[in-house]
PDB file of N, CA and C in Angstrom:
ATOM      1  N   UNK A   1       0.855  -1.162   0.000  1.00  0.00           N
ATOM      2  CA  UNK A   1       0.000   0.000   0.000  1.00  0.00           C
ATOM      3  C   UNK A   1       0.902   1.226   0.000  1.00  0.00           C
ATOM      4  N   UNK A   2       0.447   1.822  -1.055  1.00  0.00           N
ATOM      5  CA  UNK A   2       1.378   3.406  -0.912  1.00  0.00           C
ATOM      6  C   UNK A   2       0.550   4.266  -0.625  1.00  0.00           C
ATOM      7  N   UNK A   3       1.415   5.146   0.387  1.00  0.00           N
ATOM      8  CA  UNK A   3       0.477   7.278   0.845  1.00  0.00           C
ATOM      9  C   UNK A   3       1.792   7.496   1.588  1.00  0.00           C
ATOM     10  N   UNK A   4       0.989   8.466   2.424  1.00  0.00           N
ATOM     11  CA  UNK A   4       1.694   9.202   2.977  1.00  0.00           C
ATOM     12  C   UNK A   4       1.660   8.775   4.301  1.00  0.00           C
ATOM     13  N   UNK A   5       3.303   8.615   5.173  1.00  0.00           N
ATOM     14  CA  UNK A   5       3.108   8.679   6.252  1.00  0.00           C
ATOM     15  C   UNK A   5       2.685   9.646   7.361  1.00  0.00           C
ATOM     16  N   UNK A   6       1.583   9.427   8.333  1.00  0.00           N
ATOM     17  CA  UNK A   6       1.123  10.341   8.727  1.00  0.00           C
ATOM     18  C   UNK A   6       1.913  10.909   9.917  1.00  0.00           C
ATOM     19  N   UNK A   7       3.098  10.434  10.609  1.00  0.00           N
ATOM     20  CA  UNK A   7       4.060  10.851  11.484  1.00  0.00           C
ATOM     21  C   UNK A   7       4.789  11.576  10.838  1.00  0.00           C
ATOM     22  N   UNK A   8       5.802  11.824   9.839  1.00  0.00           N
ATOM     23  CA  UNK A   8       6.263  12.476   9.606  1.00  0.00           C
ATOM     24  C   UNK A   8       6.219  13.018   7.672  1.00  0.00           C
ATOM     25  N   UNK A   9       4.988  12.750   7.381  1.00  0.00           N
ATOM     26  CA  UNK A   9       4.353  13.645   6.199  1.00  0.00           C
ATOM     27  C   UNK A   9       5.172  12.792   5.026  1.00  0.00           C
ATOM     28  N   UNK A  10       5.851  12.384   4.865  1.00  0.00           N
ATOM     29  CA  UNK A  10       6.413  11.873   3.775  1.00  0.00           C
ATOM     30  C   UNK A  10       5.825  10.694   2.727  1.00  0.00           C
ATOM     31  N   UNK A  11       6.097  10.387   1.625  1.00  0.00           N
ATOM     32  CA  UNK A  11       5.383   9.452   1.051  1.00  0.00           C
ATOM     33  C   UNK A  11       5.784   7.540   1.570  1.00  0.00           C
ATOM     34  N   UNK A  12       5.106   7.115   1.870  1.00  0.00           N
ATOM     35  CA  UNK A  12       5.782   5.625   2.014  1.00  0.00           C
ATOM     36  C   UNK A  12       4.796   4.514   1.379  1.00  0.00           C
ATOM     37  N   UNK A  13       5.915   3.141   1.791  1.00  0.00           N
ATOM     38  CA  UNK A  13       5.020   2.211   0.694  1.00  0.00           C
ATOM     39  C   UNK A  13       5.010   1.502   2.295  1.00  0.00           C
ATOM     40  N   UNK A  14       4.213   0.150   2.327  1.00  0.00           N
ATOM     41  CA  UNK A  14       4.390  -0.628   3.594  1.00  0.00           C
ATOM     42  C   UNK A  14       3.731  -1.849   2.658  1.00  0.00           C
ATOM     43  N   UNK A  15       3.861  -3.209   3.206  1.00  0.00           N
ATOM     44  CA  UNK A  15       3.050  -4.188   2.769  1.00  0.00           C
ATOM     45  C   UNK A  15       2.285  -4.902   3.646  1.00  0.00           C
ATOM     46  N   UNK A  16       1.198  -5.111   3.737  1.00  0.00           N
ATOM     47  CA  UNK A  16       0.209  -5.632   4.554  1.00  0.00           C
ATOM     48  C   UNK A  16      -0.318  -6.943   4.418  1.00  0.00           C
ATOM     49  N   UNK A  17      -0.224  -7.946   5.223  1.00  0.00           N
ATOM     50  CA  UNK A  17      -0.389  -9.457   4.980  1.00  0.00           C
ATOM     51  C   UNK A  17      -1.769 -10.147   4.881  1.00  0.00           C
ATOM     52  N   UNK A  18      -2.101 -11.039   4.339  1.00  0.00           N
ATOM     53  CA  UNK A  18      -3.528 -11.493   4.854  1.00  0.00           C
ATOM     54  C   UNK A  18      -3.765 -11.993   6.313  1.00  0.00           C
ATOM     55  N   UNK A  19      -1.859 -12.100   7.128  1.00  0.00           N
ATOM     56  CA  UNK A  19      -2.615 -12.433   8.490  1.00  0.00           C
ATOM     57  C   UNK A  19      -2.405 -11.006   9.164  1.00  0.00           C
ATOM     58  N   UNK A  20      -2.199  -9.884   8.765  1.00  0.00           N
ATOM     59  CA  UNK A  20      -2.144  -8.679   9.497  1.00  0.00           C
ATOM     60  C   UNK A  20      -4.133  -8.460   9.215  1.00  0.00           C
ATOM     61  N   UNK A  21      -4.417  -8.477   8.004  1.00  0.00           N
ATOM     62  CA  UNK A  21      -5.879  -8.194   8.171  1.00  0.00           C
ATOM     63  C   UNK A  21      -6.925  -9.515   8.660  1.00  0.00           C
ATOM     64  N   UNK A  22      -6.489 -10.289   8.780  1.00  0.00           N
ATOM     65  CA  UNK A  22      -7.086 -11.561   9.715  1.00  0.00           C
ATOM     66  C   UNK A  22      -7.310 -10.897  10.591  1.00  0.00           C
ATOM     67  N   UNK A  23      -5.684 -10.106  11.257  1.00  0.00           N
ATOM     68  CA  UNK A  23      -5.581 -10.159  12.734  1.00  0.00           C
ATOM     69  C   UNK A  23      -6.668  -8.936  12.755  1.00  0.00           C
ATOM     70  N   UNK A  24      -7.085  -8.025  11.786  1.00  0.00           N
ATOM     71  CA  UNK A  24      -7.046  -6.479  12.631  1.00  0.00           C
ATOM     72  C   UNK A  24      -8.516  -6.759  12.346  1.00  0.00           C
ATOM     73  N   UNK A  25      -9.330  -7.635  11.845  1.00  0.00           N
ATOM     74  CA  UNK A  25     -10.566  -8.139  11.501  1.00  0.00           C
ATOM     75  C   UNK A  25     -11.013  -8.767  12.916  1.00  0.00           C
ATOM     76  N   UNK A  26     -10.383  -9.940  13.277  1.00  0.00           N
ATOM     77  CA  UNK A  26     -10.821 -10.682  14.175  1.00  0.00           C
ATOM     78  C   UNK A  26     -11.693 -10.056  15.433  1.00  0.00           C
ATOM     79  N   UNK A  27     -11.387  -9.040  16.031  1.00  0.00           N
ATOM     80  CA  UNK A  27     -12.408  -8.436  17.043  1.00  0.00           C
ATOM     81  C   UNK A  27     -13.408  -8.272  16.538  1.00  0.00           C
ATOM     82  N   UNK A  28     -13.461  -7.280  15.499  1.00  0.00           N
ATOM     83  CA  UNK A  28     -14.637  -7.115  15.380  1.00  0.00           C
ATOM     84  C   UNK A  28     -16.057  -7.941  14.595  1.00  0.00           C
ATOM     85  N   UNK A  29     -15.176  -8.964  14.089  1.00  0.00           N
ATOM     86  CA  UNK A  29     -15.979 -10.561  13.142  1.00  0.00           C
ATOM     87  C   UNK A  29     -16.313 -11.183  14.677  1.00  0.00           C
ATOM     88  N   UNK A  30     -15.527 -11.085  16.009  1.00  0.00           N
ATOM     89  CA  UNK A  30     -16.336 -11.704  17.110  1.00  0.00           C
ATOM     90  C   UNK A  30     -17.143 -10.655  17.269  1.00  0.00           C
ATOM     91  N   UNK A  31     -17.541  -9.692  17.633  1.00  0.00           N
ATOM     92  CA  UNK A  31     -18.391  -8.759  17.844  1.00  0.00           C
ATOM     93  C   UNK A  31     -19.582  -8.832  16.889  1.00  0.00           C
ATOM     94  N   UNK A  32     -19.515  -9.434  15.876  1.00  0.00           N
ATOM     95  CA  UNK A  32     -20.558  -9.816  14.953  1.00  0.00           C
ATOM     96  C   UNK A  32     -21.335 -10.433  15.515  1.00  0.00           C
ATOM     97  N   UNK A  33     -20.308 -11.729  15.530  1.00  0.00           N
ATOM     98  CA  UNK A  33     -21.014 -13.334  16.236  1.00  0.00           C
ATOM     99  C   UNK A  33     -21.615 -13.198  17.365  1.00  0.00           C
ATOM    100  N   UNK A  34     -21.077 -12.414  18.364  1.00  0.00           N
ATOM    101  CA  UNK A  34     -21.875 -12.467  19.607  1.00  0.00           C
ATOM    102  C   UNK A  34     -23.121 -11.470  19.434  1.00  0.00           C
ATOM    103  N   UNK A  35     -23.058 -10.570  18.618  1.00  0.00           N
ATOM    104  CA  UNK A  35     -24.017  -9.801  18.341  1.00  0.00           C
ATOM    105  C   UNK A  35     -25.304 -10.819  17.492  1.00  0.00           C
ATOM    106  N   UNK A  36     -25.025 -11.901  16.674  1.00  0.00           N
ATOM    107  CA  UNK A  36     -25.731 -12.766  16.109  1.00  0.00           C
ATOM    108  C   UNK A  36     -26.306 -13.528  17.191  1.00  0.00           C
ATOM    109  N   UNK A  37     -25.191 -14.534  17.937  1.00  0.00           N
ATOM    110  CA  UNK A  37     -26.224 -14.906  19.393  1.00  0.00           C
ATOM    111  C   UNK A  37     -27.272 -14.586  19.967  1.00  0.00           C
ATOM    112  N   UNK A  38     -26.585 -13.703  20.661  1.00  0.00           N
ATOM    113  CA  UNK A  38     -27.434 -12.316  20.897  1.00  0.00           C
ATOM    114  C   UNK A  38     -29.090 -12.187  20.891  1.00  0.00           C
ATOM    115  N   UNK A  39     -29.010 -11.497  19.442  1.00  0.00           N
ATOM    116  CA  UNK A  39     -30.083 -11.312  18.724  1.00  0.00           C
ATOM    117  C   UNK A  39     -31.001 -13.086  18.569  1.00  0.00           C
ATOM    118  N   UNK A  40     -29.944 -14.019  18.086  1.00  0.00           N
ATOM    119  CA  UNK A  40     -30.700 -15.403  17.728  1.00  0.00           C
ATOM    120  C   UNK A  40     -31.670 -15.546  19.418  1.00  0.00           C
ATOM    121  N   UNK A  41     -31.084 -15.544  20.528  1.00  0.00           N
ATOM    122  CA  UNK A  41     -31.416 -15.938  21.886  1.00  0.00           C
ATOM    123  C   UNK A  41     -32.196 -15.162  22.352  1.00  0.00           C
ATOM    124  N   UNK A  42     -32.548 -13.730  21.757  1.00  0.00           N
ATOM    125  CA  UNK A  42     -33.724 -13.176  22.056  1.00  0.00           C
ATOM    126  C   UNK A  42     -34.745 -12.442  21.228  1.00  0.00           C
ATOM    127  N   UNK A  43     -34.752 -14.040  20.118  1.00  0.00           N
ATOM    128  CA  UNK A  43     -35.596 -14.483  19.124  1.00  0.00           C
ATOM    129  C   UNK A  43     -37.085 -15.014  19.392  1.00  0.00           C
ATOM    130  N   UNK A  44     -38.580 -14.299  19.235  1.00  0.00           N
ATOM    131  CA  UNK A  44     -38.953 -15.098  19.775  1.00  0.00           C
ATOM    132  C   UNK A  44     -39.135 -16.520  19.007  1.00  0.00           C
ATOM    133  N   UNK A  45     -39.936 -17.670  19.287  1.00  0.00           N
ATOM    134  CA  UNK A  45     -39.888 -18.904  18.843  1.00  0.00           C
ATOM    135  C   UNK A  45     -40.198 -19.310  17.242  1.00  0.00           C
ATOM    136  N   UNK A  46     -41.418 -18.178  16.755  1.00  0.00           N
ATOM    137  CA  UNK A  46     -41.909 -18.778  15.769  1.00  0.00           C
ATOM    138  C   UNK A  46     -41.100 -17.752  14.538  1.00  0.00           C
ATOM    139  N   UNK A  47     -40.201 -16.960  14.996  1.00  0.00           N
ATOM    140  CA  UNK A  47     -39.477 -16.453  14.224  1.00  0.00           C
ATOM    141  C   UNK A  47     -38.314 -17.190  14.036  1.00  0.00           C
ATOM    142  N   UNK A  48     -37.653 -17.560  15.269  1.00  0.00           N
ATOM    143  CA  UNK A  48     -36.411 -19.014  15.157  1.00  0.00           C
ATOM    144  C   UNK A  48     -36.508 -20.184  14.528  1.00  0.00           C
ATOM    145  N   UNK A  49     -38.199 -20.437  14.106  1.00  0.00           N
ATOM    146  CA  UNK A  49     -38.189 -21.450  13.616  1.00  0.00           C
ATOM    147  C   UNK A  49     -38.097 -21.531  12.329  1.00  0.00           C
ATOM    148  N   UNK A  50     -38.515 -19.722  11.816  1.00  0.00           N
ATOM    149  CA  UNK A  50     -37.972 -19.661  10.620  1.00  0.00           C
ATOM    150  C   UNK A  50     -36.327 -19.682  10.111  1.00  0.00           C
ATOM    151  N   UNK A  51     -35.361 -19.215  11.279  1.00  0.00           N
ATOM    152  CA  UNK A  51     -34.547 -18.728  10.863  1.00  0.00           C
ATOM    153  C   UNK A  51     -33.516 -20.201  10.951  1.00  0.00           C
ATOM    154  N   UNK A  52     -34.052 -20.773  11.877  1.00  0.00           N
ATOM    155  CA  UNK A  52     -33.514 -22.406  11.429  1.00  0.00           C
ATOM    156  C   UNK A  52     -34.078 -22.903  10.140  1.00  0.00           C
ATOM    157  N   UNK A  53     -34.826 -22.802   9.663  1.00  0.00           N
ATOM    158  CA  UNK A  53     -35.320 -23.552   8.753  1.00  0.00           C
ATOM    159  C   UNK A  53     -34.880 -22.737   6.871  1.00  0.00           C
ATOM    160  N   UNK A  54     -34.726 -21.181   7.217  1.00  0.00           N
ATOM    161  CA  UNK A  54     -34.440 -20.596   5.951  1.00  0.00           C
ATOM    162  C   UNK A  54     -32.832 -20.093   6.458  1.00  0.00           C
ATOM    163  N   UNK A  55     -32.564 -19.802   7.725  1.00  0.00           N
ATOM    164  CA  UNK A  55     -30.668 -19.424   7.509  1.00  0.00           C
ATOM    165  C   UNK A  55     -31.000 -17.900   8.033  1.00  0.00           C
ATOM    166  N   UNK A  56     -29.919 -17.609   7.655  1.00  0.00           N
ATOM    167  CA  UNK A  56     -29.049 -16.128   7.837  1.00  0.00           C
ATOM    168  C   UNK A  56     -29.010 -15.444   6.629  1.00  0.00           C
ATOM    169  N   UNK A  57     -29.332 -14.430   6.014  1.00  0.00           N
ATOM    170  CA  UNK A  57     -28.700 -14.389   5.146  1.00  0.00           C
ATOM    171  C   UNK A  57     -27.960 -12.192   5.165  1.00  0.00           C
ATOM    172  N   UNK A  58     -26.659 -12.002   4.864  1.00  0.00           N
ATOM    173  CA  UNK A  58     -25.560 -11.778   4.917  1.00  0.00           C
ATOM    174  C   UNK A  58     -26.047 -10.232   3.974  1.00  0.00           C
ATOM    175  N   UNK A  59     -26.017  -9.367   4.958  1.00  0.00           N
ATOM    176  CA  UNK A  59     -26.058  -7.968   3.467  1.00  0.00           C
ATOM    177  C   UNK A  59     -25.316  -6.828   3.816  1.00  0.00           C
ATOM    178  N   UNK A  60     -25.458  -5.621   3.199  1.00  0.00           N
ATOM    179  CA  UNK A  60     -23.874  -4.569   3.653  1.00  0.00           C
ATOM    180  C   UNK A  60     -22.433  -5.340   3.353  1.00  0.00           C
ATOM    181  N   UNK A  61     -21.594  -4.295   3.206  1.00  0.00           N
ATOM    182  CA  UNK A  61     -20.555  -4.628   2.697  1.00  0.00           C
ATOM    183  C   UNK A  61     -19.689  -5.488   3.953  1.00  0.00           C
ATOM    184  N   UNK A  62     -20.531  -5.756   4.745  1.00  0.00           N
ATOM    185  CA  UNK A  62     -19.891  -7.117   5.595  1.00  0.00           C
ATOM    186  C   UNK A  62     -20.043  -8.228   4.887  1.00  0.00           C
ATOM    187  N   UNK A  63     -21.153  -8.470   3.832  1.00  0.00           N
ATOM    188  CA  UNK A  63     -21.593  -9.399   3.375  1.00  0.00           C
ATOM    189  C   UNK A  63     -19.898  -9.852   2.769  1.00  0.00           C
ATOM    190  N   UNK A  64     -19.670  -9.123   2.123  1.00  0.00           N
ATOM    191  CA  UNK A  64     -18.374  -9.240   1.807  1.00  0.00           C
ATOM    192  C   UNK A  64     -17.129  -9.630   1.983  1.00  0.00           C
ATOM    193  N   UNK A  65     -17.275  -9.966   3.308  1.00  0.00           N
ATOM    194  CA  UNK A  65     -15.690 -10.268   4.145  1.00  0.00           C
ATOM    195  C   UNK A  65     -15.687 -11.810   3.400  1.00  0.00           C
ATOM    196  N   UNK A  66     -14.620 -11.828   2.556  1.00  0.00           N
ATOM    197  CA  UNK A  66     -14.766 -13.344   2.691  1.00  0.00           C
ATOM    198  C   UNK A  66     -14.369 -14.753   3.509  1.00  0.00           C
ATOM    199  N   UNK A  67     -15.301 -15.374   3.339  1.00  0.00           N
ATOM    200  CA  UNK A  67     -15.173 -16.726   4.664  1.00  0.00           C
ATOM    201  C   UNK A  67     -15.916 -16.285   5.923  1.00  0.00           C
ATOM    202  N   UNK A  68     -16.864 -15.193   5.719  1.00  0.00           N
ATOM    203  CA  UNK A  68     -17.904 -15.019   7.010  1.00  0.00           C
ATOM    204  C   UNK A  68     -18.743 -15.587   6.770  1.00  0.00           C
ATOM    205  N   UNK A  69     -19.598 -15.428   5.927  1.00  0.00           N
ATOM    206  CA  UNK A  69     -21.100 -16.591   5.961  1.00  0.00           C
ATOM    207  C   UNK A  69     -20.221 -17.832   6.213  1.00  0.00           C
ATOM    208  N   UNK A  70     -19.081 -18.609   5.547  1.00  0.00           N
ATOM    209  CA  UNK A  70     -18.627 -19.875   6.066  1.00  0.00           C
ATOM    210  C   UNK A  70     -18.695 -19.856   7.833  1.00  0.00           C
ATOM    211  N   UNK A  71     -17.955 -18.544   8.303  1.00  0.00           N
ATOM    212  CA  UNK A  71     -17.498 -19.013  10.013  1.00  0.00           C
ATOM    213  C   UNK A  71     -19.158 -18.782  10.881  1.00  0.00           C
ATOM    214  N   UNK A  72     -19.905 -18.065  10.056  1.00  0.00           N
ATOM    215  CA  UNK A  72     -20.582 -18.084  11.044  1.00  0.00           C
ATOM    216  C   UNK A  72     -21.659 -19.256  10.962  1.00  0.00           C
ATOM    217  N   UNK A  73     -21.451 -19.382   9.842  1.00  0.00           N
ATOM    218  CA  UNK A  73     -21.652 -20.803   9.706  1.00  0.00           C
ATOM    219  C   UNK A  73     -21.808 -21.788  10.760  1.00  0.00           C
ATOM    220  N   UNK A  74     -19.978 -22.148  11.440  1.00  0.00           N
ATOM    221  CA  UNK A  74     -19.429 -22.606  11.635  1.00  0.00           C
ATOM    222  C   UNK A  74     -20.251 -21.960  13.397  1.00  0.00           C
ATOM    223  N   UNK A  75     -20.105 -21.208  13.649  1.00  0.00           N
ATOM    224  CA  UNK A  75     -20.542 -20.438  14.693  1.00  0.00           C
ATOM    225  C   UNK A  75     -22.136 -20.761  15.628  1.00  0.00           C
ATOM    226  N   UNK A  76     -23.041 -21.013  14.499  1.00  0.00           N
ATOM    227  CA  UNK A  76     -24.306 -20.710  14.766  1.00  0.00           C
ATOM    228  C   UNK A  76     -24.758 -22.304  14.079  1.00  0.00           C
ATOM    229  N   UNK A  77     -24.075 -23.202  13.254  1.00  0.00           N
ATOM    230  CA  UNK A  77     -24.929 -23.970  13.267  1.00  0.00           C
ATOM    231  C   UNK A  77     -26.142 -24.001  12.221  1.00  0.00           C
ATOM    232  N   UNK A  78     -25.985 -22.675  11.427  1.00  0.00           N
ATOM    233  CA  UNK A  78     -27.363 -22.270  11.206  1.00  0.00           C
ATOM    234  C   UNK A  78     -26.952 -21.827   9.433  1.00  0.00           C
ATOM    235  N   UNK A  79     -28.012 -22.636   8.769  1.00  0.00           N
ATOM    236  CA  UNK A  79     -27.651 -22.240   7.185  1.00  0.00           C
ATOM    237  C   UNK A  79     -26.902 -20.510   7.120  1.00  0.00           C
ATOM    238  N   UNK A  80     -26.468 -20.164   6.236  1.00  0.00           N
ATOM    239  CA  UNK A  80     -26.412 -18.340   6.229  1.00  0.00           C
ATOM    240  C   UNK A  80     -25.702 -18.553   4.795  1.00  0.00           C
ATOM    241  N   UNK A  81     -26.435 -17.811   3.917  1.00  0.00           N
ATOM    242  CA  UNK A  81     -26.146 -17.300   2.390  1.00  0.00           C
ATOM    243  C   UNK A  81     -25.835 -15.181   2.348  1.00  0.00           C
ATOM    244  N   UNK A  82     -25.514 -15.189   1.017  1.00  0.00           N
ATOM    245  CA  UNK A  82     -25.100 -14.355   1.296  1.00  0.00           C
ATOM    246  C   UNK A  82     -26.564 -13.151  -0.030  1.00  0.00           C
ATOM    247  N   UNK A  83     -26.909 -12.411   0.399  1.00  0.00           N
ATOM    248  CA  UNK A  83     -27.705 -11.599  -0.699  1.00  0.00           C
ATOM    249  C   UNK A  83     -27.220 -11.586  -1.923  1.00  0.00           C
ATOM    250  N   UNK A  84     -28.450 -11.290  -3.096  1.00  0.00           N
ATOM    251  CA  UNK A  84     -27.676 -11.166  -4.501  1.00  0.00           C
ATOM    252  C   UNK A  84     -27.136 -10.255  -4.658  1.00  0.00           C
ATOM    253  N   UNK A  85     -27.378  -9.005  -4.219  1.00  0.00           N
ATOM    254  CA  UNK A  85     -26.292  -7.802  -3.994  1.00  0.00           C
ATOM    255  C   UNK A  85     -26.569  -6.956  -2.636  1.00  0.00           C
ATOM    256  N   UNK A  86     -25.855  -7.380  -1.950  1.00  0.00           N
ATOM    257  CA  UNK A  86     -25.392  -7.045  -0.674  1.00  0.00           C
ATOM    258  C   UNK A  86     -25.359  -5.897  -0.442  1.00  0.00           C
ATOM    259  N   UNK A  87     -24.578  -5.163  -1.710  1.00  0.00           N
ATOM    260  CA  UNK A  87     -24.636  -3.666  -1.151  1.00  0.00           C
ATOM    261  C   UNK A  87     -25.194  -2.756  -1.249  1.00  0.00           C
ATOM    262  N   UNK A  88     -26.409  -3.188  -2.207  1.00  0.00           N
ATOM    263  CA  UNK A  88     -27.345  -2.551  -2.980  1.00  0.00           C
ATOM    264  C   UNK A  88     -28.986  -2.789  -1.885  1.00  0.00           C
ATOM    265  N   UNK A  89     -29.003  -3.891  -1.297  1.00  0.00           N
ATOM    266  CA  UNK A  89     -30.354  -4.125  -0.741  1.00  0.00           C
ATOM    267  C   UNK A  89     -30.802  -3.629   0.255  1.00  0.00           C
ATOM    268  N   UNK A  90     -29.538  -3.222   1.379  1.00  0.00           N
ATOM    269  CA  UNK A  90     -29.866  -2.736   2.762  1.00  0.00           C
ATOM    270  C   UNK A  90     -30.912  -1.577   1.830  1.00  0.00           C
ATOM    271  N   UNK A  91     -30.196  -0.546   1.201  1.00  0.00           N
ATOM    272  CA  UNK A  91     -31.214   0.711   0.603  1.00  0.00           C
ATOM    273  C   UNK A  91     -32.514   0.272   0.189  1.00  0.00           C
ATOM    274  N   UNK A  92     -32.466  -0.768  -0.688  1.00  0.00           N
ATOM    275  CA  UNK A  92     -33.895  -0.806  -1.633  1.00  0.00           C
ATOM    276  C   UNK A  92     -34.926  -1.345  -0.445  1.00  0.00           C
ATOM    277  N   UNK A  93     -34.543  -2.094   0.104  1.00  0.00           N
ATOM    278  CA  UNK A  93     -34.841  -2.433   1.447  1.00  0.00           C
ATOM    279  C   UNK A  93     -35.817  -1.106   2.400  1.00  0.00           C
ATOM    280  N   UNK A  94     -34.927  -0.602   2.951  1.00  0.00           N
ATOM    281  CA  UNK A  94     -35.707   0.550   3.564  1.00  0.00           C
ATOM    282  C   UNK A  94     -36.266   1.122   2.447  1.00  0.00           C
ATOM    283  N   UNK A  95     -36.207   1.319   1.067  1.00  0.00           N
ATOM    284  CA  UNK A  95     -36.881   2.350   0.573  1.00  0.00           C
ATOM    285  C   UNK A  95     -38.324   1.653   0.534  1.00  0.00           C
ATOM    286  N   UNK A  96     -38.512   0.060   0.426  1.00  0.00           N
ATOM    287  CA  UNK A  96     -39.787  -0.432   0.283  1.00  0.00           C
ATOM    288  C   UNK A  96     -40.289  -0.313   1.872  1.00  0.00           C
ATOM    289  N   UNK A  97     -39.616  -0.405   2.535  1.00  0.00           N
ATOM    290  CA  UNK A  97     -40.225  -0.410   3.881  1.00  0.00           C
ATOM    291  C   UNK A  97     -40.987   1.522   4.395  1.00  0.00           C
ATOM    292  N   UNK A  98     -40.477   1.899   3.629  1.00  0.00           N
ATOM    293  CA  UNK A  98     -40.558   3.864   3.507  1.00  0.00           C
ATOM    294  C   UNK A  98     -42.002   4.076   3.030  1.00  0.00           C
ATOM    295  N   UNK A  99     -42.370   2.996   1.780  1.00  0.00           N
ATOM    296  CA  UNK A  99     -43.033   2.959   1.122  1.00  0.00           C
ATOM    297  C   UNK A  99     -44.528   2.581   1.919  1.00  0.00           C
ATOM    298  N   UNK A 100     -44.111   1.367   2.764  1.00  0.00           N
ATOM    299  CA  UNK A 100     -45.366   1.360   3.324  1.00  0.00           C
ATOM    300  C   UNK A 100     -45.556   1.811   4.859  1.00  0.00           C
ATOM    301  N   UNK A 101     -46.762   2.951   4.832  1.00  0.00           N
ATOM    302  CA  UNK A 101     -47.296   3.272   6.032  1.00  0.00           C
ATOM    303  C   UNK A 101     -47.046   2.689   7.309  1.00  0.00           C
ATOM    304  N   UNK A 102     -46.804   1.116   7.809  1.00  0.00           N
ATOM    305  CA  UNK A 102     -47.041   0.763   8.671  1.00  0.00           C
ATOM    306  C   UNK A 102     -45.240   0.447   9.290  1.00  0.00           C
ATOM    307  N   UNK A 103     -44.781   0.757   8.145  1.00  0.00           N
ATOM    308  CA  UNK A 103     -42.736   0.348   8.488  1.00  0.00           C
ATOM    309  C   UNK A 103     -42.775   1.469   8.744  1.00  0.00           C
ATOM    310  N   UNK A 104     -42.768   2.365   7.581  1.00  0.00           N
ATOM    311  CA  UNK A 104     -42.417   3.997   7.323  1.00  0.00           C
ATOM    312  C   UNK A 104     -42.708   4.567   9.244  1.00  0.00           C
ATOM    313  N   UNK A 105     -43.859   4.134   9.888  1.00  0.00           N
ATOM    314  CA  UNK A 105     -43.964   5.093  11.286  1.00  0.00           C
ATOM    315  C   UNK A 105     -43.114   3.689  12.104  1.00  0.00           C
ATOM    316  N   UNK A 106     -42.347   3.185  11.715  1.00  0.00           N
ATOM    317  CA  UNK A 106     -41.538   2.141  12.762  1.00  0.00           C
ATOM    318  C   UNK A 106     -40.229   2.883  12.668  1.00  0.00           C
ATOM    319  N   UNK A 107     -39.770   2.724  11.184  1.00  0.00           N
ATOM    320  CA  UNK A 107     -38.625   3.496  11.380  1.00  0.00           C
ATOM    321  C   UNK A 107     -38.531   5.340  11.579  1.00  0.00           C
ATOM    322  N   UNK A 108     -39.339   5.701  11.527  1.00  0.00           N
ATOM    323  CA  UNK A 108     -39.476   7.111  11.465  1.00  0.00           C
ATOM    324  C   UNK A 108     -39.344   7.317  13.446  1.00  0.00           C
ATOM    325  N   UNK A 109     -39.566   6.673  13.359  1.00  0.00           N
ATOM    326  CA  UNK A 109     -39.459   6.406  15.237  1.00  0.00           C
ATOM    327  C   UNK A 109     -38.334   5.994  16.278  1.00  0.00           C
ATOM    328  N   UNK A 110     -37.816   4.677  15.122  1.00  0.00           N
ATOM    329  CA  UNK A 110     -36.514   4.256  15.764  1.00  0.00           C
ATOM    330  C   UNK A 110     -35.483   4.936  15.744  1.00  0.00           C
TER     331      UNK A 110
END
């Protein structure tokens, strides 16, 4: 990666490993997972039974990390795919939810 160093202003190059971004990933990919728990454990029932039965599925440019839908996979036990475009749906998403009256005063609130 080349810029500028920001200690003393000059231009530099540095090289960055796939286990330097493993490493600088890893907190916060657990902070996911427990945030997935989490949320799964204070699921109520007939919604868990969907989410066992259809998965997880993965959107925002987290969707992206690759080998996360695999770990959490691995994590939860629990199918998880990833959206057809991830980075595009969170939006279209709320914009249909904008659309109808009864989301539109949920999120207008939250």
């Amino acid at each position: 990666i080349k810029g500028r160093d920001l200690v003393n202003g000059v231009p530099k190059e540095i090289t960055i490993t796939q286990a330097n971004i493993a490493e600088a990933l890893s907190e916060p990919i657990g902070s996911i997972i427990e945030g997935v728990r989490i949320a799964l454990e204070n699921t109520a029932p007939e919604l868990a039974a969907d989410i066992v039965d259809q998965g997880i599925v993965l959107t925002g440019g987290g969707a992206l990390i690759r080998g996360l839908d695999e770990y959490l996979r691995e994590e939860t036990g629990l199918p998880v795919s990833i959206a057809e475009d991830p980075l595009s749906c969170v939006a279209l998403g709320t914009g249909r939810a904008m659309e109808d009256p009864i989301y539109r005063g949920v999120l207008m609130t939250a």
